[in-house]
C-alpha atoms as a PDB file:
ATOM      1  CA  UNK A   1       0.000   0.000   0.000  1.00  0.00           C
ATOM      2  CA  UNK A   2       2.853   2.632   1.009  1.00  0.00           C
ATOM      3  CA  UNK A   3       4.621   2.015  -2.665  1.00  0.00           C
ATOM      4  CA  UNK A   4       1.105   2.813  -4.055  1.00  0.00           C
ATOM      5  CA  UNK A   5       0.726   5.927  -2.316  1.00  0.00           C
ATOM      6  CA  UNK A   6       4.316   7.066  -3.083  1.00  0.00           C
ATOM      7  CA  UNK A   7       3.566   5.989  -6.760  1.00  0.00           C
ATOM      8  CA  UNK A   8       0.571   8.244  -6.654  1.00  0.00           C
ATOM      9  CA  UNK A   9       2.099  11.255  -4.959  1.00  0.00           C
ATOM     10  CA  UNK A  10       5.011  11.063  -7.307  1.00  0.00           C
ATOM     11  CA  UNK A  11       2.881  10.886 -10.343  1.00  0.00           C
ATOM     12  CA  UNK A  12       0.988  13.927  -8.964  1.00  0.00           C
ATOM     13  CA  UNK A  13       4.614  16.438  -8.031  1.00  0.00           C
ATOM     14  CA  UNK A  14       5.530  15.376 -11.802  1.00  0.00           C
ATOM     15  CA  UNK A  15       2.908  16.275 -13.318  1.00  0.00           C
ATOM     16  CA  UNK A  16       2.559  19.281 -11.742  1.00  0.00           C
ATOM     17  CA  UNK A  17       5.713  20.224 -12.695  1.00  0.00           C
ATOM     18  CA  UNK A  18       5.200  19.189 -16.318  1.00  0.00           C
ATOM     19  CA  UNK A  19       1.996  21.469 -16.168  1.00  0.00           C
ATOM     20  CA  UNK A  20       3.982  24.742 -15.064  1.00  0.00           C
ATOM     21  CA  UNK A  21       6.908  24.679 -17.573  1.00  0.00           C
ATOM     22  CA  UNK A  22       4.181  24.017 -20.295  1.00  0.00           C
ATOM     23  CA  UNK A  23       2.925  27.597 -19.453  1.00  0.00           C
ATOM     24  CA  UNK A  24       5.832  28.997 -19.665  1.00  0.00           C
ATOM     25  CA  UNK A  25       7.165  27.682 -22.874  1.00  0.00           C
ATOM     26  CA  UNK A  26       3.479  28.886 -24.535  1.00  0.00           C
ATOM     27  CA  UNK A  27       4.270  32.428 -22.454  1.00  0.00           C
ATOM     28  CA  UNK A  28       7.908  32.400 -24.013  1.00  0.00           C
ATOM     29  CA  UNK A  29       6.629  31.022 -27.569  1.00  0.00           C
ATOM     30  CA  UNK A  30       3.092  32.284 -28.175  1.00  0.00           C
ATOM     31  CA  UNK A  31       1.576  35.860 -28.036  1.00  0.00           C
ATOM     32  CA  UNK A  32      -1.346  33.924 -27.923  1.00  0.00           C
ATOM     33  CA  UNK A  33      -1.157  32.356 -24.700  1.00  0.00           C
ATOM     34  CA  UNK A  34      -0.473  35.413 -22.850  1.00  0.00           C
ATOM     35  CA  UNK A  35      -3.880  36.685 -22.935  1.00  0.00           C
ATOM     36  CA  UNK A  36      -5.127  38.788 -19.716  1.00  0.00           C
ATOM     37  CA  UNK A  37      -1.351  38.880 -18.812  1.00  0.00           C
ATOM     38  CA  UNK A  38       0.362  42.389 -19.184  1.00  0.00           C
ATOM     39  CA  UNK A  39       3.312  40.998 -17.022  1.00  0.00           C
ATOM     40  CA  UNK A  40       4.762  38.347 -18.658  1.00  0.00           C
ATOM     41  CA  UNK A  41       7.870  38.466 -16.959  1.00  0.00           C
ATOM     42  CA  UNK A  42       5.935  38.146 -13.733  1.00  0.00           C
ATOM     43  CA  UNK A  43       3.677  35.641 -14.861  1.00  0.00           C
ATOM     44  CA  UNK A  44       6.243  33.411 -15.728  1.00  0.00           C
ATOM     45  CA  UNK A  45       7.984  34.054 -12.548  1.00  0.00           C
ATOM     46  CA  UNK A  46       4.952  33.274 -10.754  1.00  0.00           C
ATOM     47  CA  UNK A  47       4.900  29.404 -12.591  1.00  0.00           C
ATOM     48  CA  UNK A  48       8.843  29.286 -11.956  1.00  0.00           C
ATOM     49  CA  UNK A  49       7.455  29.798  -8.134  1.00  0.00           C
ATOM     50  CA  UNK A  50       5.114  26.512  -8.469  1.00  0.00           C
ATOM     51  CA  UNK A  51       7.776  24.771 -10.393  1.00  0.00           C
ATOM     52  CA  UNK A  52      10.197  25.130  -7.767  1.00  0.00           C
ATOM     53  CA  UNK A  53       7.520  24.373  -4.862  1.00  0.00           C
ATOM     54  CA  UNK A  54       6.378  20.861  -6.682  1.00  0.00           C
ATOM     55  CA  UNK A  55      10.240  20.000  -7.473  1.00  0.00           C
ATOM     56  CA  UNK A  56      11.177  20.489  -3.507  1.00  0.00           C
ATOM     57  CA  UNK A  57       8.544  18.004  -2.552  1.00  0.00           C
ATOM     58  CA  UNK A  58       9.533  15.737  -5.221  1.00  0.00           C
ATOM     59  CA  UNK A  59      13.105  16.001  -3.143  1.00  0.00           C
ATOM     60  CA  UNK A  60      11.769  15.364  -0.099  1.00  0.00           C
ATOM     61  CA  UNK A  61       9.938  12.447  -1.531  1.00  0.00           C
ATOM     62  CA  UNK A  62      12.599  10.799  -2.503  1.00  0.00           C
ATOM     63  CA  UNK A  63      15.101  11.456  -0.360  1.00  0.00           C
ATOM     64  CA  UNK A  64      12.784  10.520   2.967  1.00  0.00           C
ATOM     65  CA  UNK A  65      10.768   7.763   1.113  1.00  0.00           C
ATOM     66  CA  UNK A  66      11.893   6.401  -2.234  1.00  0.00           C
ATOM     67  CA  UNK A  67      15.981   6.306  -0.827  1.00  0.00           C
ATOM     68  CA  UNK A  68      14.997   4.705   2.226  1.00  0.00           C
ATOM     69  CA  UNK A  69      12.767   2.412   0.833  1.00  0.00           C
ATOM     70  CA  UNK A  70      15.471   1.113  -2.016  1.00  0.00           C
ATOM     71  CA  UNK A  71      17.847   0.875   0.861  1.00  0.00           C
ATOM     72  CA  UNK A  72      15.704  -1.152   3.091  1.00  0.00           C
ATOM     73  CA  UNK A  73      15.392  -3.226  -0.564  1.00  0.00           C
ATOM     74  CA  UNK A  74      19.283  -3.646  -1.209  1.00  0.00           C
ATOM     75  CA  UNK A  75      20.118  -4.918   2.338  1.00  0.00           C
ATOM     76  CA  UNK A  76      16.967  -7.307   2.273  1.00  0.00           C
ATOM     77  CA  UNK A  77      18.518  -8.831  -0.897  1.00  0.00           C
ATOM     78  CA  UNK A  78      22.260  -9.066   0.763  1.00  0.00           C
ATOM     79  CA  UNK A  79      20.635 -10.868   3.504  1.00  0.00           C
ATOM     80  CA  UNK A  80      19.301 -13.171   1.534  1.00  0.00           C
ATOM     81  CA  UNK A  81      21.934 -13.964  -0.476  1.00  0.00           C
END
């Protein structure tokens, strides 16, 4: 159940990520996508902001979770060998 959940939250960060940096690359490569935005600089600031907020938890995901987990994993297989 726990490598489900980490699955799931993982999928989520990533996506999330993937989501953001789409915006900006139509703010940095289409007028059209700017719309309502006078500020693109700003705007695209703004999704950096998000960016780096879903990449940190990605981090800590993996470095408090996912590491741990494959650890637990590698020493399990010593032992068994």
């Amino acid at each position: 159940m726990k490598e489900v959940l980490v699955n799931a939250i993982r999928s989520h960060l990533a996506g999330n990520i993937n989501k953001h940096l789409a915006n900006i690359q139509v703010y940095m490569n289409s007028t059209t996508g700017i719309g309502e935005h006078s500020d693109i600089v700003e705007t695209i600031e703004l999704e950096l902001e998000q960016v780096a907020n879903y990449h940190d938890k990605l981090e800590m995901l993996v470095k408090y979770f996912i590491q741990p987990q494959q650890k637990q994993e590698e020493e399990d297989n010593e032992d068994a060998v």
